[in-house]
Protein backbone atom coordinates (compact mmCIF):
# COMPACT_ATOMS: atom_id res chain seq x y z
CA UNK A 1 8.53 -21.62 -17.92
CA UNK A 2 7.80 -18.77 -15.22
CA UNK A 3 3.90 -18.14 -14.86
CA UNK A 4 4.33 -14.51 -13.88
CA UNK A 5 1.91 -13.74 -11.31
CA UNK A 6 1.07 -9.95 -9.92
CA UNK A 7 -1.37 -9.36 -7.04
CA UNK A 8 -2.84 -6.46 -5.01
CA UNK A 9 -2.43 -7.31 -1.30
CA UNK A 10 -4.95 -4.80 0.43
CA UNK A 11 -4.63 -3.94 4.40
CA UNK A 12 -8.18 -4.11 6.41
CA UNK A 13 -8.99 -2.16 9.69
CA UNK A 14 -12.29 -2.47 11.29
CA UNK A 15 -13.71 -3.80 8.01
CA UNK A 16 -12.15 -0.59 5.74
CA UNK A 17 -9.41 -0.48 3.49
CA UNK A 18 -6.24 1.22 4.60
CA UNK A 19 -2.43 1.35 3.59
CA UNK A 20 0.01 1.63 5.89
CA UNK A 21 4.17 3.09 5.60
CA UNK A 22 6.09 0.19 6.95
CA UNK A 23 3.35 -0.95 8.79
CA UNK A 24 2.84 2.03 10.75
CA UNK A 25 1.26 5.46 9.41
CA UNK A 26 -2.30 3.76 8.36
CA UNK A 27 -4.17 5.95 6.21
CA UNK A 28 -8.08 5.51 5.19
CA UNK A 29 -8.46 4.33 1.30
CA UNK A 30 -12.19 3.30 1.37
CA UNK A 31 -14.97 0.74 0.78
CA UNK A 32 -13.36 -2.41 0.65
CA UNK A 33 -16.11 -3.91 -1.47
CA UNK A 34 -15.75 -1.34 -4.12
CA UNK A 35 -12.15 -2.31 -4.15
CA UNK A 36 -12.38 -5.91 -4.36
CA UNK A 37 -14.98 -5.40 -7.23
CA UNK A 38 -12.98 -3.67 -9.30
CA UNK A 39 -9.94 -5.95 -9.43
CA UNK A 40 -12.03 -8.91 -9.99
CA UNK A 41 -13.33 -6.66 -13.18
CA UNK A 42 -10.10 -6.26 -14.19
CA UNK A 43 -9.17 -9.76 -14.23
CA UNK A 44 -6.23 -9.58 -11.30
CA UNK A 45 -4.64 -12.89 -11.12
CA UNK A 46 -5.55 -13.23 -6.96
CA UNK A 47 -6.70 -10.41 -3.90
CA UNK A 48 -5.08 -11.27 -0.59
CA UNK A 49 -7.06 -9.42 2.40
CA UNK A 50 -5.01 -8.88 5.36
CA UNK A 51 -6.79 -8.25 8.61
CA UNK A 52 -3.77 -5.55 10.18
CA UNK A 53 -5.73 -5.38 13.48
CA UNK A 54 -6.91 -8.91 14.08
CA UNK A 55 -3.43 -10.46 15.50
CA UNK A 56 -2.90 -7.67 17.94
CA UNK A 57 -6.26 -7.36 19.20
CA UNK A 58 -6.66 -10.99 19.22
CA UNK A 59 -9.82 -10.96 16.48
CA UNK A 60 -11.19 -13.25 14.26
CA UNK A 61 -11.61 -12.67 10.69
CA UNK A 62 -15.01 -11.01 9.76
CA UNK A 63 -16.88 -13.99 8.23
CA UNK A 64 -19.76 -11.84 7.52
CA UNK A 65 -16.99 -9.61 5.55
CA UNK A 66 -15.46 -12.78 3.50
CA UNK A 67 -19.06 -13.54 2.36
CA UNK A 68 -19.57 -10.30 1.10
CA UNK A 69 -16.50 -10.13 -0.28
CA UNK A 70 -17.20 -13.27 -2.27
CA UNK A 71 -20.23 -12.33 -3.77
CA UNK A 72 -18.69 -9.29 -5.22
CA UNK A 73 -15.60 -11.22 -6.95
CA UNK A 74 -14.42 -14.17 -8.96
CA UNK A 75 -11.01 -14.66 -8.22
CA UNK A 76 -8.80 -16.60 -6.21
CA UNK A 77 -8.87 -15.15 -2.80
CA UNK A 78 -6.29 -15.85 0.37
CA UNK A 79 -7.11 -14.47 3.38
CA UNK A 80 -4.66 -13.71 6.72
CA UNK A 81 -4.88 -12.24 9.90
CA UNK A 82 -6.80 -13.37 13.67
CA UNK A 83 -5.97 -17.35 11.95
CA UNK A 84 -4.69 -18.91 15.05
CA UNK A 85 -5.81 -22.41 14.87
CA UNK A 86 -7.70 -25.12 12.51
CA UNK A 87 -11.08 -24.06 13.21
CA UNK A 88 -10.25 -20.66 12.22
CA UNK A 89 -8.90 -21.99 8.68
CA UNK A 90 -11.71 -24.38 8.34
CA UNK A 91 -14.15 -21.52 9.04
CA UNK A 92 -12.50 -19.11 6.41
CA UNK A 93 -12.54 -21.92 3.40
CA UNK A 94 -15.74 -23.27 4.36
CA UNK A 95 -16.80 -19.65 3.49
CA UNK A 96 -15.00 -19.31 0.26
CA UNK A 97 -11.54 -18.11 0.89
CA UNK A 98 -9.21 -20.55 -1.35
CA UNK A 99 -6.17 -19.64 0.48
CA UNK A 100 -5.07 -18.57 4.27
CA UNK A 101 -2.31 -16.69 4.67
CA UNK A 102 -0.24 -17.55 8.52
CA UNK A 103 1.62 -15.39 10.24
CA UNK A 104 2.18 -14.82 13.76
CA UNK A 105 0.17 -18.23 14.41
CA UNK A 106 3.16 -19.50 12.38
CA UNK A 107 5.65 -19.47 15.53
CA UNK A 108 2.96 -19.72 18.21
CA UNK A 109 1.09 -22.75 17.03
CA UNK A 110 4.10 -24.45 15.72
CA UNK A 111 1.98 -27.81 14.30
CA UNK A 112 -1.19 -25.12 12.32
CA UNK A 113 0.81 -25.48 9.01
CA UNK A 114 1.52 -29.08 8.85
CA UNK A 115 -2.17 -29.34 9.84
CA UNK A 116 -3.78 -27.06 7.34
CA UNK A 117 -1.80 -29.09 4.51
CA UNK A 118 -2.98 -32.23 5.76
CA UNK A 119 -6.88 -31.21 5.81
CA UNK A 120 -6.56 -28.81 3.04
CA UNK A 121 -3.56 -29.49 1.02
CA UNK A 122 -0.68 -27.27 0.73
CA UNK A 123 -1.98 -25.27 -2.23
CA UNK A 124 -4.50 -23.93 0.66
CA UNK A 125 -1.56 -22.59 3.21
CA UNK A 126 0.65 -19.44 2.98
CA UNK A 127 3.02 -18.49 5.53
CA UNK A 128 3.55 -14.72 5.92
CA UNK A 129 7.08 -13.56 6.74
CA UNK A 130 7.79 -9.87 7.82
CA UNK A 131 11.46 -9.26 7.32
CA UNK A 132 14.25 -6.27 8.70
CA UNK A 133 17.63 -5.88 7.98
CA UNK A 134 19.24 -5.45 11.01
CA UNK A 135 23.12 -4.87 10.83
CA UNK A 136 23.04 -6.31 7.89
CA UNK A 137 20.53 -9.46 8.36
CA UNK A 138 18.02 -9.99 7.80
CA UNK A 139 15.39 -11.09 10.14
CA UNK A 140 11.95 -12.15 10.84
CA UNK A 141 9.22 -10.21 12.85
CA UNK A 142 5.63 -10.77 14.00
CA UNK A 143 2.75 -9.23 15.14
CA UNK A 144 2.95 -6.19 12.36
CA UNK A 145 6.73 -5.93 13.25
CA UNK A 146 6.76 -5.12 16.92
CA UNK A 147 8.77 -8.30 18.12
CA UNK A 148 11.67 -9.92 16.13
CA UNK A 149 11.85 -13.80 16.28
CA UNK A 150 15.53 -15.65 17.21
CA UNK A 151 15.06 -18.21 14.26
CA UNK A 152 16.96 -17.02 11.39
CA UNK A 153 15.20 -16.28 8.04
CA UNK A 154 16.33 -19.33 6.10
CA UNK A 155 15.52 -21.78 8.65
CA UNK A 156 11.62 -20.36 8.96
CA UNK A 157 11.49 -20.98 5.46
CA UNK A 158 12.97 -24.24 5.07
CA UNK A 159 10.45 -25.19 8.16
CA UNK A 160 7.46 -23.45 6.30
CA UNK A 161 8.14 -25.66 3.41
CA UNK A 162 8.27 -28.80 5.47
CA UNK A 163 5.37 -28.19 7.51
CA UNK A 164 3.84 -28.28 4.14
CA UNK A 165 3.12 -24.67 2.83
CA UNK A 166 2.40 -24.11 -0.57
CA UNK A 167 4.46 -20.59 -0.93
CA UNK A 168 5.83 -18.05 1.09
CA UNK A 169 5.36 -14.46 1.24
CA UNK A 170 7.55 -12.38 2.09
CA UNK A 171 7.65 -8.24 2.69
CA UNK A 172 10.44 -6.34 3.62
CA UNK A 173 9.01 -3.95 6.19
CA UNK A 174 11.17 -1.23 5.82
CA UNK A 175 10.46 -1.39 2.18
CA UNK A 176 6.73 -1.53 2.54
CA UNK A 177 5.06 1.25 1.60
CA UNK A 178 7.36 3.60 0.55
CA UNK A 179 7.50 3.21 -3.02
CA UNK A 180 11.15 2.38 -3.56
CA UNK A 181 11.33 -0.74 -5.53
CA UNK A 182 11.58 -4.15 -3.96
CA UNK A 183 14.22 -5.08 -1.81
CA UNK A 184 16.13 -7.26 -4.88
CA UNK A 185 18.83 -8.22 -2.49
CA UNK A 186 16.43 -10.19 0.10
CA UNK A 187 14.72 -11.96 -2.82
CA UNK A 188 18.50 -12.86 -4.61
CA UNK A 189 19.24 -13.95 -1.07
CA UNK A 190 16.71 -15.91 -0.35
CA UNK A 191 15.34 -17.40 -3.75
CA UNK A 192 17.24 -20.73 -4.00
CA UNK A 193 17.12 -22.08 -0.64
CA UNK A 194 13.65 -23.16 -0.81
CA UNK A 195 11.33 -24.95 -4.02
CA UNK A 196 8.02 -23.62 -3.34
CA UNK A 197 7.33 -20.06 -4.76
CA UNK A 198 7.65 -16.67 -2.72
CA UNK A 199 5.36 -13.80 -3.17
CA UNK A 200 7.63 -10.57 -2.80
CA UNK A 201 6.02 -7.36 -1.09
CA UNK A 202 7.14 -4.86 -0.23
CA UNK A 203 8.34 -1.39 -2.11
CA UNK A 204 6.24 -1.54 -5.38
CA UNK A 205 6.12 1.57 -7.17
CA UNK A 206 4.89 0.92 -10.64
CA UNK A 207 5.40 -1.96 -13.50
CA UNK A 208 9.01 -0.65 -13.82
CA UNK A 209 9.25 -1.57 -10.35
CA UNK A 210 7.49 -5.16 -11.11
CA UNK A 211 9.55 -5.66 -14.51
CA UNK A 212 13.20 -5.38 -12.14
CA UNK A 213 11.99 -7.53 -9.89
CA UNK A 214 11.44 -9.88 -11.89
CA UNK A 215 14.32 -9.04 -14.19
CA UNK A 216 16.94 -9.76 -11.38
CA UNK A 217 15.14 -12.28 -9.92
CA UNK A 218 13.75 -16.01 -10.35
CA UNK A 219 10.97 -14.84 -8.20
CA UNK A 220 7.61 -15.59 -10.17
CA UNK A 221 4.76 -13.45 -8.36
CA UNK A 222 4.98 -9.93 -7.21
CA UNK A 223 2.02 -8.46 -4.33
CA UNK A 224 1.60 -4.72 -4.25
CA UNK A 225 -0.37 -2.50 -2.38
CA UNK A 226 -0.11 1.06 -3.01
CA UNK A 227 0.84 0.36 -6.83
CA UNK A 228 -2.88 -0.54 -6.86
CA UNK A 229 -4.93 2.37 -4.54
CA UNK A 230 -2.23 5.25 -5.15
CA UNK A 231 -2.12 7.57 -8.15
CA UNK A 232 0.37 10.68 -9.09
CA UNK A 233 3.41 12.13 -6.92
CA UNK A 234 0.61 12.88 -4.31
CA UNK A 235 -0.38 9.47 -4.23
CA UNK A 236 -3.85 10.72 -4.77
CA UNK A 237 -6.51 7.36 -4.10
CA UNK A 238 -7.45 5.28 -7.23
CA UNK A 239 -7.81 2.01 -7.01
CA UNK A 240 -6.60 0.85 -10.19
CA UNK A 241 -5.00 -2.25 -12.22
CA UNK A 242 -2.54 -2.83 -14.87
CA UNK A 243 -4.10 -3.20 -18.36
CA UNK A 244 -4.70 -6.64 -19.51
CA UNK A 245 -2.13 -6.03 -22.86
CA UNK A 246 0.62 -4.28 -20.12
CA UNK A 247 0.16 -7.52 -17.90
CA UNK A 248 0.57 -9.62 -21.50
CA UNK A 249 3.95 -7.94 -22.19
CA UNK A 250 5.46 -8.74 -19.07
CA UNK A 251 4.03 -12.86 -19.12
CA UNK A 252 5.28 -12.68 -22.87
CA UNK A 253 8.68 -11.66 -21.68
CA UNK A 254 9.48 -13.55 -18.59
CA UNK A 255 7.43 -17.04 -19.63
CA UNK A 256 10.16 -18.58 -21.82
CA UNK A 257 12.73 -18.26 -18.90
């Protein structure tokens, strides 16, 4: 059985919400709190809050922020973004955040993973994974895409498994932000060489775009972003949600497979 999963993935820049075009191109959306609020009205399956600026200003997470946060929602939360070491984690689930999402720390602090599973278990750790195709590979970047990492793709996932993460997620950065469907040949790529599930982002347009990935794919969760503050050709600002009986259809039709 596949327990679909579909989950806004909102950007954060000095303690706003923003969405970016391939991680570039940030452009002001609003109150985070007003955001957050809503989804957790509407029932969305999980938030995850990325901190865009915390990594290459070398910031923590806004603690203050996450508390706020959780008093205005009642939902599984994962956090990422200025996490570059144990204390860090420990400080963002002492504080209500369920799950931390790694990223750069992943290649920089090579033991943080294994370490996070051990104290937290792996159903607390997420490894982040910010992909290009270049000349027709594709590989890993960090630090919002400015510097591309020598380890292929596959092997930084098989080694996120084995440090003990609980699930990947992975955007296609090229893809991000522009509305064009996901990337279906990454995910096809990529979807049998590891056993712990991978949250695609990256190219969401609408449920069409939601109902081919997972259509083509064995891929079980799908993150969005400007699906869920866009609305219209103009991509006017609404943060919005799929109805609960649209959400029902797709579970309905992917669940028995």
């Amino acid at each position: 059985m596949r327990l679909i999963r579909i989950i806004p993935l909102l950007m954060i820049k000095d303690n706003n919400l923003y969405k970016s075009k391939q991680f570039k191109d940030f452009n002001y959306i609003g109150d985070i709190y007003n955001a957050v609020k809503i989804f957790s009205e509407k029932k969305a399956h999980e938030i995850i809050l990325l901190d865009v600026d915390a990594s290459n200003n070398k910031k923590k997470f806004n603690i203050d922020l996450i508390k706020k946060i959780r008093q205005e929602i009642f939902i599984p939360l994962t956090v990422g973004g200025g996490i570059n070491n144990i204390d860090d984690v420990s400080n963002l689930i002492e504080n209500g955040v369920e799950k931390v999402s790694i990223n750069s720390a992943f290649h920089f602090n090579k033991r943080l993973v294994e370490e996070i599973s051990q104290k937290y278990g792996s159903q607390s750790t997420t490894v982040s994974i910010d992909v290009k195709k270049i000349n027709d590979e594709y590989r890993a970047f960090i630090l919002n895409g400015k510097k591309m990492i020598d380890t292929h793709l596959i092997e930084l996932l098989k080694k996120a498994e084995g440090d003990g993460a609980g699930e990947i997620l992975l955007t296609n950065i090229d893809k991000e932000g522009m509305q064009s469907g996901y990337d279906i040949e990454l995910y096809q790529n990529i979807q049998n060489s590891i056993s712990i599930p991978i949250i695609a982002h990256g190219g969401c347009k609408n449920l069409s775009s939601i109902n081919h990935l997972f259509e083509n794919t064995s891929i079980t969760t799908a993150a969005a972003s400007s699906f869920f503050v866009y609305y219209g050709s103009r991509n006017a600002v609404l943060i919005n949600y799929p109805l609960s009986e649209d959400i029902d259809v797709i579970m309905d039709n992917f669940k028995q497979i």
